[in-house]
N, C-alpha and C. Protein backbone atom coordinates (compact mmCIF):
# COMPACT_ATOMS: atom_id res chain seq x y z
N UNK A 1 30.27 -5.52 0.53
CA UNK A 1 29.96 -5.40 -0.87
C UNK A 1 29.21 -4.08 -1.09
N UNK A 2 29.70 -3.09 -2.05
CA UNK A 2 28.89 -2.35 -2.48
C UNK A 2 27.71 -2.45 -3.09
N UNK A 3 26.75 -1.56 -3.41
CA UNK A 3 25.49 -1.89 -3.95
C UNK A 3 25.30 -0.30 -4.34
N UNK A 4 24.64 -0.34 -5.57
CA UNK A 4 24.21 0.49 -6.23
C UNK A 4 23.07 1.19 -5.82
N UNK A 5 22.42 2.74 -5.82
CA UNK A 5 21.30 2.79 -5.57
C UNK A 5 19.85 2.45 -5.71
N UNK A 6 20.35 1.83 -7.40
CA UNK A 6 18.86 0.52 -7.22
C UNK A 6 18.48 -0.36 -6.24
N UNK A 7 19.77 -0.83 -5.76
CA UNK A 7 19.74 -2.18 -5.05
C UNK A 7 19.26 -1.84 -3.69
N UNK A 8 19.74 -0.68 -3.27
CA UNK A 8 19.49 -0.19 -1.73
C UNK A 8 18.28 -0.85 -1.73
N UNK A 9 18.22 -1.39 -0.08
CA UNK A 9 17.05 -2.16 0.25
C UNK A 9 15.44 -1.33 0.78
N UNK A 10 15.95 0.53 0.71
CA UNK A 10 14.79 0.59 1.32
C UNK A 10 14.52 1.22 0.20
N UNK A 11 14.89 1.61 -0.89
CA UNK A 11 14.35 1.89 -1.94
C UNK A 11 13.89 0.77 -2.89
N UNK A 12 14.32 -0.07 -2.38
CA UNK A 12 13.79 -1.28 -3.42
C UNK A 12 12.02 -2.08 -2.25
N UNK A 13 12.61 -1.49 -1.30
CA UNK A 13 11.19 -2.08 -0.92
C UNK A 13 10.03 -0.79 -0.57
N UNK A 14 10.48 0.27 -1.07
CA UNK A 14 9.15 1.50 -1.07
C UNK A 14 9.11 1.59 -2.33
N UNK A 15 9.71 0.90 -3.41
CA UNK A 15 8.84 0.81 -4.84
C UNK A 15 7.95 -0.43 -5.39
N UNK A 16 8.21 -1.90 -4.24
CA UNK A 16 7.57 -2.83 -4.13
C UNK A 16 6.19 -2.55 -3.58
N UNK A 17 6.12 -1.64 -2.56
CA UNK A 17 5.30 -1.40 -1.38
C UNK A 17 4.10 -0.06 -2.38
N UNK A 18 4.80 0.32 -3.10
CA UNK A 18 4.50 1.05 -4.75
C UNK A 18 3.47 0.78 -5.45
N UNK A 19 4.11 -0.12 -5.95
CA UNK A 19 3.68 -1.36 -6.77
C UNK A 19 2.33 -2.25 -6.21
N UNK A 20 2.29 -2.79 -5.28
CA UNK A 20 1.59 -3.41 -4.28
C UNK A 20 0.27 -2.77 -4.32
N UNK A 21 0.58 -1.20 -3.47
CA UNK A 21 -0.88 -0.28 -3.53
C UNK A 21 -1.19 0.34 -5.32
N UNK A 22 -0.12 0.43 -5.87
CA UNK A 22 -0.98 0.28 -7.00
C UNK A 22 -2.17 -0.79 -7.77
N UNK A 23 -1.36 -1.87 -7.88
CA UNK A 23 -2.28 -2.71 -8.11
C UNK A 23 -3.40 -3.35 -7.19
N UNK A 24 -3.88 -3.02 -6.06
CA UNK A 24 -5.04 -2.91 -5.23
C UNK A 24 -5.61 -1.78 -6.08
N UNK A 25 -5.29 -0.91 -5.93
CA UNK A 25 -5.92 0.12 -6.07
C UNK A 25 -6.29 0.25 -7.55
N UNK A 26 -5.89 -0.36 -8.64
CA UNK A 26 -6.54 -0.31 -10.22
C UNK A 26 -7.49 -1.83 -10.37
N UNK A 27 -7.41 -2.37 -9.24
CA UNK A 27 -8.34 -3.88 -9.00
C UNK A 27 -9.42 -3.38 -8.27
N UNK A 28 -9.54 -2.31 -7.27
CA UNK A 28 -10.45 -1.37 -6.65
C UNK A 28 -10.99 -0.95 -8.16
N UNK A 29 -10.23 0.01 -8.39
CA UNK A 29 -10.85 0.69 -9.97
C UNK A 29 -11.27 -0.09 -10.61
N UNK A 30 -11.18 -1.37 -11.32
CA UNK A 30 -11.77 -2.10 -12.29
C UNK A 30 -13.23 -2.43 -11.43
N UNK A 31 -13.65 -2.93 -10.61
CA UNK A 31 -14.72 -3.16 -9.83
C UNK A 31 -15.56 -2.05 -9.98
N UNK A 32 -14.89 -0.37 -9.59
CA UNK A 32 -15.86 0.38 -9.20
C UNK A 32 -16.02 1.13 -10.70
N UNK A 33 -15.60 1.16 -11.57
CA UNK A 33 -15.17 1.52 -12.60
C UNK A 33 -16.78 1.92 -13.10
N UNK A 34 -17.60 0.95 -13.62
CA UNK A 34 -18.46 1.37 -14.29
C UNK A 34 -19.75 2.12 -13.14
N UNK A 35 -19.59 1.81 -11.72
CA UNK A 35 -20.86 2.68 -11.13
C UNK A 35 -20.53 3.85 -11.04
N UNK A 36 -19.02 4.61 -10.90
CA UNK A 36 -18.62 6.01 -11.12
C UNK A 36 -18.68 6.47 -12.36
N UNK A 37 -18.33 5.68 -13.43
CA UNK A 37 -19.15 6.15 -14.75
C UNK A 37 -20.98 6.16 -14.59
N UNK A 38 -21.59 5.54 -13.77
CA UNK A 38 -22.73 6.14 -14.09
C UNK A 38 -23.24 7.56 -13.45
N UNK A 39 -22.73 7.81 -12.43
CA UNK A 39 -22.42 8.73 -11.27
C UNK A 39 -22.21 10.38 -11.83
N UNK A 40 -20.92 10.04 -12.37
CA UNK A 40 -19.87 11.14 -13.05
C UNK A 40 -20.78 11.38 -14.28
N UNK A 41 -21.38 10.88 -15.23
CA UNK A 41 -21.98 10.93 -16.11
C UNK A 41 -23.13 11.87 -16.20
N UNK A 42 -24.03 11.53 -14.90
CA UNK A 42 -25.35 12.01 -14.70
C UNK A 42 -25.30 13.38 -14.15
N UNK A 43 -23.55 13.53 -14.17
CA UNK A 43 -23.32 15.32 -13.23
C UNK A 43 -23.61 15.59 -12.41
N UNK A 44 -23.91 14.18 -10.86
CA UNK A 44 -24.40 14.98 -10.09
C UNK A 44 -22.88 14.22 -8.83
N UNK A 45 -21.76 14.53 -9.63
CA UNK A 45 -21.00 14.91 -8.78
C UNK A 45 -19.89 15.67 -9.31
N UNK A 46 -18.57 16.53 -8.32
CA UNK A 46 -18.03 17.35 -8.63
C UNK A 46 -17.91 17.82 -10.46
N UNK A 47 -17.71 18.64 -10.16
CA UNK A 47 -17.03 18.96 -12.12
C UNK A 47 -16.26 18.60 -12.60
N UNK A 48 -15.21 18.27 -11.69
CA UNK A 48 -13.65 18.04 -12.00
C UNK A 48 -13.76 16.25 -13.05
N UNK A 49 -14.63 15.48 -11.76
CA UNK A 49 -15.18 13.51 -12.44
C UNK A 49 -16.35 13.68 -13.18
N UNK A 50 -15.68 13.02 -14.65
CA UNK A 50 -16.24 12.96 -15.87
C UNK A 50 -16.17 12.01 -16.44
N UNK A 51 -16.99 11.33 -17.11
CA UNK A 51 -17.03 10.38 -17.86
C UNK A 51 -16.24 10.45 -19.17
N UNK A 52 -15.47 9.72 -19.47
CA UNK A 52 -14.69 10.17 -21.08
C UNK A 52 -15.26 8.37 -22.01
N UNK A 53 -15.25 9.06 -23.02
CA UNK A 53 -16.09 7.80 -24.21
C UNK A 53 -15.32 8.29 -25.30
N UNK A 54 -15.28 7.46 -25.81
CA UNK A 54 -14.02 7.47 -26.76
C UNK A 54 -14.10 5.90 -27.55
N UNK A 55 -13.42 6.07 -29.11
CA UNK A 55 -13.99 4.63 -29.62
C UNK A 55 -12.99 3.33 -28.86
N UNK A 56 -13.56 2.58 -29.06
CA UNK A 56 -12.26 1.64 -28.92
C UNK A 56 -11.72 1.01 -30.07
N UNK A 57 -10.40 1.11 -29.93
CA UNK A 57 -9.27 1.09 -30.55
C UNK A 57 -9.23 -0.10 -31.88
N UNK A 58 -10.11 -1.52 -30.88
CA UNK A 58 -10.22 -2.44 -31.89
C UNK A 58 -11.44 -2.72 -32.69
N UNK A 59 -12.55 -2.24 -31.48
CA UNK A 59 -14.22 -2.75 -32.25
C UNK A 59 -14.41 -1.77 -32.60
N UNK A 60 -13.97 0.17 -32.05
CA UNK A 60 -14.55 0.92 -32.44
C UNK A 60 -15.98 1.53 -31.33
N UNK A 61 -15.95 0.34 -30.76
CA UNK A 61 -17.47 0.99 -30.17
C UNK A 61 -17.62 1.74 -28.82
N UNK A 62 -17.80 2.41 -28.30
CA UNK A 62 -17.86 3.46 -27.73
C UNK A 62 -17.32 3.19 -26.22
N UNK A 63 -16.40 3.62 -25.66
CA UNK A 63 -16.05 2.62 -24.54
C UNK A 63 -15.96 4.21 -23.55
N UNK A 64 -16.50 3.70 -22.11
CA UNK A 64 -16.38 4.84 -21.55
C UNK A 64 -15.95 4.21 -20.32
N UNK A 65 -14.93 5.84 -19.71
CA UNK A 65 -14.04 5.01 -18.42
C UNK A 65 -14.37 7.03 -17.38
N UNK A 66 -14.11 6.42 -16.06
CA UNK A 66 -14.68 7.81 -15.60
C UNK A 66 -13.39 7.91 -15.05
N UNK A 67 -13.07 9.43 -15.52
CA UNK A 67 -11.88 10.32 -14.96
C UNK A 67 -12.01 11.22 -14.14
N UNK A 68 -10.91 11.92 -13.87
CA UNK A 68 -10.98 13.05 -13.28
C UNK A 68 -10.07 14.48 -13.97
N UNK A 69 -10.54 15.69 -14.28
CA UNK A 69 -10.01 16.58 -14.57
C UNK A 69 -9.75 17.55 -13.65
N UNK A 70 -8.07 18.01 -14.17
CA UNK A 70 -7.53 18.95 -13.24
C UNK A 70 -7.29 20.17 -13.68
N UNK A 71 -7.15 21.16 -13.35
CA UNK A 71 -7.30 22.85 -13.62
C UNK A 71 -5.68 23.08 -13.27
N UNK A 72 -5.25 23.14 -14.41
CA UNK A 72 -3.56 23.90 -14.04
C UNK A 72 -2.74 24.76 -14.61
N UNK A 73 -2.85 25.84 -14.55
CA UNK A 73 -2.16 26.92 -15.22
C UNK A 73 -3.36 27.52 -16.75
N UNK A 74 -4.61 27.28 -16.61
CA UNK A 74 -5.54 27.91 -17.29
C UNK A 74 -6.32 26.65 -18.08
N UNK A 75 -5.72 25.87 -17.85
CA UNK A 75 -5.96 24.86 -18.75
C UNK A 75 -6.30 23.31 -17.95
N UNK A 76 -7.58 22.84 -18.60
CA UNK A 76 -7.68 21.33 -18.31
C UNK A 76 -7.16 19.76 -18.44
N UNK A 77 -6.67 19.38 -17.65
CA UNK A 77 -6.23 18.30 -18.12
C UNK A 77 -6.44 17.17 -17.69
N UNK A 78 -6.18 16.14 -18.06
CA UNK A 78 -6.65 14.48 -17.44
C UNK A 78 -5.39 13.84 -17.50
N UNK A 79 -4.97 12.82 -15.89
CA UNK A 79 -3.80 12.23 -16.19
C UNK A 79 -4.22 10.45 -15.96
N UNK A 80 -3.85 9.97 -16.86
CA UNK A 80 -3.83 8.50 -16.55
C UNK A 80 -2.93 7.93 -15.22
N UNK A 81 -3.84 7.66 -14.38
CA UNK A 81 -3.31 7.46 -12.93
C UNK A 81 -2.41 5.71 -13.13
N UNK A 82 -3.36 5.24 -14.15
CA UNK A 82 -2.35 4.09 -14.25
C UNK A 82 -1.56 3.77 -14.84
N UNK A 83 -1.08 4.81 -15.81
CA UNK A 83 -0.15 4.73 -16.77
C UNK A 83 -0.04 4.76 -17.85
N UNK A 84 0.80 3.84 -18.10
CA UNK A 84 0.64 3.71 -20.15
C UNK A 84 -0.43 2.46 -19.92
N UNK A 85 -0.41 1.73 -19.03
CA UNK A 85 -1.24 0.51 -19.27
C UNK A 85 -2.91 0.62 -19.50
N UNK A 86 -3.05 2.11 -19.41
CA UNK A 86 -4.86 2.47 -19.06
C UNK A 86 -5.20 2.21 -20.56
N UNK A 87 -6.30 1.45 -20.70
CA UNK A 87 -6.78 1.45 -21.57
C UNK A 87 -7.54 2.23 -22.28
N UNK A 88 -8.18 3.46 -21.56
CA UNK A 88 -8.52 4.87 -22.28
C UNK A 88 -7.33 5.12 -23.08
N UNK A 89 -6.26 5.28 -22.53
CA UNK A 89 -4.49 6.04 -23.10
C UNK A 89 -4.63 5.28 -24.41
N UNK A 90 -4.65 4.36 -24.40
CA UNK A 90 -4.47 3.36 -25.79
C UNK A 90 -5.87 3.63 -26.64
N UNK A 91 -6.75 3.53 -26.07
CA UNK A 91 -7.96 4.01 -26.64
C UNK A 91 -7.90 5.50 -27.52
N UNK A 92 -7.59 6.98 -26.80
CA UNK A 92 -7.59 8.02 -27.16
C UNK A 92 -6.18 7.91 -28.25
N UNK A 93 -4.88 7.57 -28.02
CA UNK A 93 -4.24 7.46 -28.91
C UNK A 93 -4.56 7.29 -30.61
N UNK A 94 -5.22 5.67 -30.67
CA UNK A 94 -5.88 5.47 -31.80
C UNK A 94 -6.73 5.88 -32.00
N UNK A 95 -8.08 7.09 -31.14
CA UNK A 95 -9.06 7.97 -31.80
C UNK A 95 -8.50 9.27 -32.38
N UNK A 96 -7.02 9.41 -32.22
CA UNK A 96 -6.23 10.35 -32.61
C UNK A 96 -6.53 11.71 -31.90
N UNK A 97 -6.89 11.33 -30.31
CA UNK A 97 -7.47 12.73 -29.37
C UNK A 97 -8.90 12.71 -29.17
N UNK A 98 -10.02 12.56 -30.33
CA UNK A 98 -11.11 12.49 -30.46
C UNK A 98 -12.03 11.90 -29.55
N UNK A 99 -12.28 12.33 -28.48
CA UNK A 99 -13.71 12.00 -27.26
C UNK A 99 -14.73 12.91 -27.20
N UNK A 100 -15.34 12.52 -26.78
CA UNK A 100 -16.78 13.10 -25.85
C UNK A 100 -16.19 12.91 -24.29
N UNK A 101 -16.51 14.23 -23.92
CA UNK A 101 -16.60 14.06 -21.77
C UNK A 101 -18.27 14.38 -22.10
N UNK A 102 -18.58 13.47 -20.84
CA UNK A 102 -19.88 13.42 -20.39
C UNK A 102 -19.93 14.08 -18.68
N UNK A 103 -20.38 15.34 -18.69
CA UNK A 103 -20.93 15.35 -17.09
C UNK A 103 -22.29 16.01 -17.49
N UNK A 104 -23.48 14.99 -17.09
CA UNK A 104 -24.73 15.91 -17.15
C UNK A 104 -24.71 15.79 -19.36
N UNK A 105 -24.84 16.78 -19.53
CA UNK A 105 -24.36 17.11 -21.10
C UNK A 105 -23.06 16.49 -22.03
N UNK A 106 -23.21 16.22 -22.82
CA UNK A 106 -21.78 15.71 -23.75
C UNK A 106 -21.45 16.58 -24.48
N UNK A 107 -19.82 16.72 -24.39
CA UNK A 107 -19.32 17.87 -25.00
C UNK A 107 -17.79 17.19 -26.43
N UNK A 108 -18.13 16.92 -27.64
CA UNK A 108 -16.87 16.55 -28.08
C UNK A 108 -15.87 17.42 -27.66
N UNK A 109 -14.53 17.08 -27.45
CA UNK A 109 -12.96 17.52 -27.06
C UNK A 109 -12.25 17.00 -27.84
N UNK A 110 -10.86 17.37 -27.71
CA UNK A 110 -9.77 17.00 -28.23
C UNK A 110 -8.65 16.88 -27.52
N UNK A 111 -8.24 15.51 -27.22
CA UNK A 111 -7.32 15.38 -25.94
C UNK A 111 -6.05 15.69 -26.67
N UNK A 112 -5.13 16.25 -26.11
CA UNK A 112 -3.52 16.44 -26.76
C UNK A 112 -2.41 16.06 -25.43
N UNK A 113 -1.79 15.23 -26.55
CA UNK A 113 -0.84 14.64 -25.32
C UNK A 113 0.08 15.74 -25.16
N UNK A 114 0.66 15.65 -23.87
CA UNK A 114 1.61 16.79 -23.68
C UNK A 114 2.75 16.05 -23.32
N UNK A 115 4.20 16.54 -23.94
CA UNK A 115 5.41 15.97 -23.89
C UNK A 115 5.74 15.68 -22.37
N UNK A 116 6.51 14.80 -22.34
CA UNK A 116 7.35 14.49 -21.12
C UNK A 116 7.89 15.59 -20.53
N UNK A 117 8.50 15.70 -20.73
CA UNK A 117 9.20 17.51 -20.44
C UNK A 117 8.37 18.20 -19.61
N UNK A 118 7.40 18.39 -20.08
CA UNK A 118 6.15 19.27 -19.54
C UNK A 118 4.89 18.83 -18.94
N UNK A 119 5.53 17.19 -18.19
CA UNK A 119 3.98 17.01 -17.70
C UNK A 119 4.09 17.09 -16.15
N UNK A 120 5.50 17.03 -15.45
CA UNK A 120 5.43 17.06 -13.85
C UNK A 120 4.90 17.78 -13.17
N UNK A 121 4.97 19.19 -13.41
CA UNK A 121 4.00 20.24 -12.65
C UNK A 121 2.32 20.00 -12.94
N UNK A 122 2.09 19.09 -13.84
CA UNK A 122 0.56 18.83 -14.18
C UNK A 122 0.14 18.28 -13.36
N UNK A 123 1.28 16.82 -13.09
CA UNK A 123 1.06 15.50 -12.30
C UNK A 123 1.33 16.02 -11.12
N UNK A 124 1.79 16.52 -10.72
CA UNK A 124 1.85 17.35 -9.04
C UNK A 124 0.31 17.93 -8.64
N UNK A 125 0.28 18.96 -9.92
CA UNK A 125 -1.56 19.57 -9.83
C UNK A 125 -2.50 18.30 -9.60
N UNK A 126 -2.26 17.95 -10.68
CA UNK A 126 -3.10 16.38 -10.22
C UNK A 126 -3.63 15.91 -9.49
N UNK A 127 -2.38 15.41 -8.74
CA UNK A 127 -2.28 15.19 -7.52
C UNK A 127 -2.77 16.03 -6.06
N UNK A 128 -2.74 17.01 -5.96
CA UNK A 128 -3.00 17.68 -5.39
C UNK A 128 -4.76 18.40 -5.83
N UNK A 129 -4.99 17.94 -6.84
CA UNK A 129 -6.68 18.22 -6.32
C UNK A 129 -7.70 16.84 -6.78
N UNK A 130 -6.62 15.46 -7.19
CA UNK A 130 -7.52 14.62 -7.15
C UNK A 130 -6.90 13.25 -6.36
N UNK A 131 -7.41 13.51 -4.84
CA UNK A 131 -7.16 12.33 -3.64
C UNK A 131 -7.04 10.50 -4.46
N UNK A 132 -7.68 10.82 -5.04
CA UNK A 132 -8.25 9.50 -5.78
C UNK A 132 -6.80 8.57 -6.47
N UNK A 133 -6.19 9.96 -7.13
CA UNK A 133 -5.06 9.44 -8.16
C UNK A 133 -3.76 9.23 -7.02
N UNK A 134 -3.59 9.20 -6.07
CA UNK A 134 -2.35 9.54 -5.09
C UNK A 134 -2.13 7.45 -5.19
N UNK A 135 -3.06 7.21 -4.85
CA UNK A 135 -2.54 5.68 -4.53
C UNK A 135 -1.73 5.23 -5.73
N UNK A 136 -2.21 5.53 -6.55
CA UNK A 136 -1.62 5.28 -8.01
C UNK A 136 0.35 5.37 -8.30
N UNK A 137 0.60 6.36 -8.06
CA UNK A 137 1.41 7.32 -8.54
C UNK A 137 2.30 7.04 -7.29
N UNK A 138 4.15 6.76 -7.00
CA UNK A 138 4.17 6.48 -5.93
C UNK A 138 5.37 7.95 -5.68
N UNK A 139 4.72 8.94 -6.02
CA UNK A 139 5.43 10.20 -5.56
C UNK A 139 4.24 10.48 -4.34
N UNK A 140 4.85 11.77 -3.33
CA UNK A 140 4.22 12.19 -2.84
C UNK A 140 3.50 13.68 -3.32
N UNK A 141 1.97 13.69 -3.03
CA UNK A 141 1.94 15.32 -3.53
C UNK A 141 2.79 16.32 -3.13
N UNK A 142 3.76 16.26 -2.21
CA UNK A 142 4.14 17.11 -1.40
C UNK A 142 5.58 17.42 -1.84
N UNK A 143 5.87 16.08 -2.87
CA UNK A 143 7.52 16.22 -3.09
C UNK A 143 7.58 17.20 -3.88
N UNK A 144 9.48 17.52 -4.12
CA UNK A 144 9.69 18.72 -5.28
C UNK A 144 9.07 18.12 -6.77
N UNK A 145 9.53 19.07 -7.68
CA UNK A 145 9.19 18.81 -9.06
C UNK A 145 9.86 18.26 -9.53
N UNK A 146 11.18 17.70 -9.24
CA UNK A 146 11.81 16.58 -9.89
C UNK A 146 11.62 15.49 -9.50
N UNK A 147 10.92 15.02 -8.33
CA UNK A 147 10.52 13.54 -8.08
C UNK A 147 9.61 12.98 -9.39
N UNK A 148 8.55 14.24 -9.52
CA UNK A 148 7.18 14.07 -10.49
C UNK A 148 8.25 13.75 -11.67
N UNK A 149 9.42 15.12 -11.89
CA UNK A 149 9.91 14.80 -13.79
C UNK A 149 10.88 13.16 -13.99
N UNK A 150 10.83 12.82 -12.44
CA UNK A 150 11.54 11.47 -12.82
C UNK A 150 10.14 9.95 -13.27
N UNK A 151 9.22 10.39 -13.09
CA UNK A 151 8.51 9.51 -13.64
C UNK A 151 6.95 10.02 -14.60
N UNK A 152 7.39 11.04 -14.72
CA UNK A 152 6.38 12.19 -16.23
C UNK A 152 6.25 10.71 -16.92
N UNK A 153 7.17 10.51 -17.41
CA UNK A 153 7.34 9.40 -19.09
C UNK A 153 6.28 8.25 -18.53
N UNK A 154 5.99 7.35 -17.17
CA UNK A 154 5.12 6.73 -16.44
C UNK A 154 3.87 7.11 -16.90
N UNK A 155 3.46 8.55 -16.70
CA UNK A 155 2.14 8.65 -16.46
C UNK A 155 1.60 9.86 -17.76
N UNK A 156 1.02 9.02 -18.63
CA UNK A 156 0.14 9.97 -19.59
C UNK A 156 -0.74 11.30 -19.29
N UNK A 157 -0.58 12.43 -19.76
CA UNK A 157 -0.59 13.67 -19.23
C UNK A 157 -1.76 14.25 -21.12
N UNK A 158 -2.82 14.55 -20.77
CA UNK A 158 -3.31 14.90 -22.18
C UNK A 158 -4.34 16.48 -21.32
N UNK A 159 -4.07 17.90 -22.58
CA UNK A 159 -4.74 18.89 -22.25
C UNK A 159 -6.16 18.36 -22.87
N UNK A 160 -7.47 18.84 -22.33
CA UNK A 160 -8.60 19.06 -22.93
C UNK A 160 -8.95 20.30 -23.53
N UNK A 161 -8.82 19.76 -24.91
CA UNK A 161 -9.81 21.01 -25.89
C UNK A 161 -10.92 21.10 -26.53
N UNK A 162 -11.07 21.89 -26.47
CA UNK A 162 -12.74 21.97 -27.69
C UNK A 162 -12.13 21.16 -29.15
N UNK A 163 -13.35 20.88 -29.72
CA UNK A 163 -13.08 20.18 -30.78
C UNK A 163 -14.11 20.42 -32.04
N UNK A 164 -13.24 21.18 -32.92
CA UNK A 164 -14.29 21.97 -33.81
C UNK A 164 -15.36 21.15 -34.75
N UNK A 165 -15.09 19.56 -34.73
CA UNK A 165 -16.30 18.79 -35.48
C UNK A 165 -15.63 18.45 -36.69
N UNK A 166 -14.43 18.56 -36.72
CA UNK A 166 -13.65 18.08 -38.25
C UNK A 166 -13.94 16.96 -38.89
N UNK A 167 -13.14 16.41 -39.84
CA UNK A 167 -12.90 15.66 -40.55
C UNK A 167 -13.32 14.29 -39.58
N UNK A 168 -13.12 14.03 -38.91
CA UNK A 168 -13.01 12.76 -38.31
C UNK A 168 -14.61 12.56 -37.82
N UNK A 169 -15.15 11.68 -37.31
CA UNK A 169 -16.60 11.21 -36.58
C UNK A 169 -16.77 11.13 -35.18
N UNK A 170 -17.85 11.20 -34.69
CA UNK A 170 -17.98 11.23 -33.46
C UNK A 170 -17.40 10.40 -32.34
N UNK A 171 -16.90 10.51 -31.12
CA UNK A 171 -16.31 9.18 -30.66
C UNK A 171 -17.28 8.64 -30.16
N UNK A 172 -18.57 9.47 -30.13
CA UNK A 172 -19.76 8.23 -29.51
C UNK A 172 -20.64 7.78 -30.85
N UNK A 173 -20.12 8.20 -31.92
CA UNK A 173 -20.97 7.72 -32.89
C UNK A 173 -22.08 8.25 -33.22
N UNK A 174 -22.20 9.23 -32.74
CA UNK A 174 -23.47 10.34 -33.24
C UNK A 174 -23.34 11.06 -34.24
């Protein structure tokens, strides 16, 4: 019997095996979640892990989750290691971009999502300077750039910008 390349058995069991260390690894994250927000916060570790606060979506009230930012092609960015399912992603969506990063000092930003198209070479950078996000993500840092553009649409990709204080309110409520 033929079988399709979905079906192949060792590709169907290195996206189980995927799957598997992902979810350890965002059950790791939910546990450690808030002592690296206090950590990342206080700035007294790398530059790159930052605290992001941002409203939440339903109460509004200030919800903070600690990331990591990556430096790629001049520009900063943050990738949701867990997906569409991260609840920052859903969070920043409905603040319409609008956060505070916290390292040491709070700085309002303006997150901008960046199209599908254009997020694989991010998620490669990513990858390659934050160890942390690899379990996540079941490419290797090492693969070409089309492994990354076959699952861009997976993983939320937003630049960090300054944020001139507009129309809208603080995401920490200040």
């Amino acid at each position: 019997m033929l079988s399709t390349s979905d079906d192949h058995p060792v590709r169907t069991d290195q996206r189980r095996q995927a799957t598997v260390r992902g979810n350890l690894a965002a059950a790791a994250e939910r546990f450690t979640s808030p002592m690296h927000a206090a950590i990342f916060g206080a700035g007294v570790s790398p530059r790159r892990w930052v605290v992001l606060e941002v409203a939440g979506r339903r109460s509004g009230q200030t919800r903070r989750f600690p990331v990591a930012i990556a430096d790629y092609d001049g520009g900063r960015y943050v990738v949701s290691r867990l997906g569409e399912r991260s609840n920052w992603v859903r969070n920043v969506r409905a603040a319409e971009g609008i956060v505070t990063i916290h390292h040491g000092p709070r700085r309002r930003c303006r997150l901008v999502e960046i199209p599908v198209k254009d997020r694989a070479p991010i998620i490669k950078c990513y990858l390659t300077q934050v160890p942390f996000g690899r379990p996540h993500v079941p490419v290797d840092r090492t693969a070409p750039l089309a492994a990354f553009a076959a699952i861009a649409d997976r993983y939320p990709v937003f630049r960090v910008e300054p944020d001139d204080g507009g129309p809208r309110g603080s995401a920490t409520g200040r």
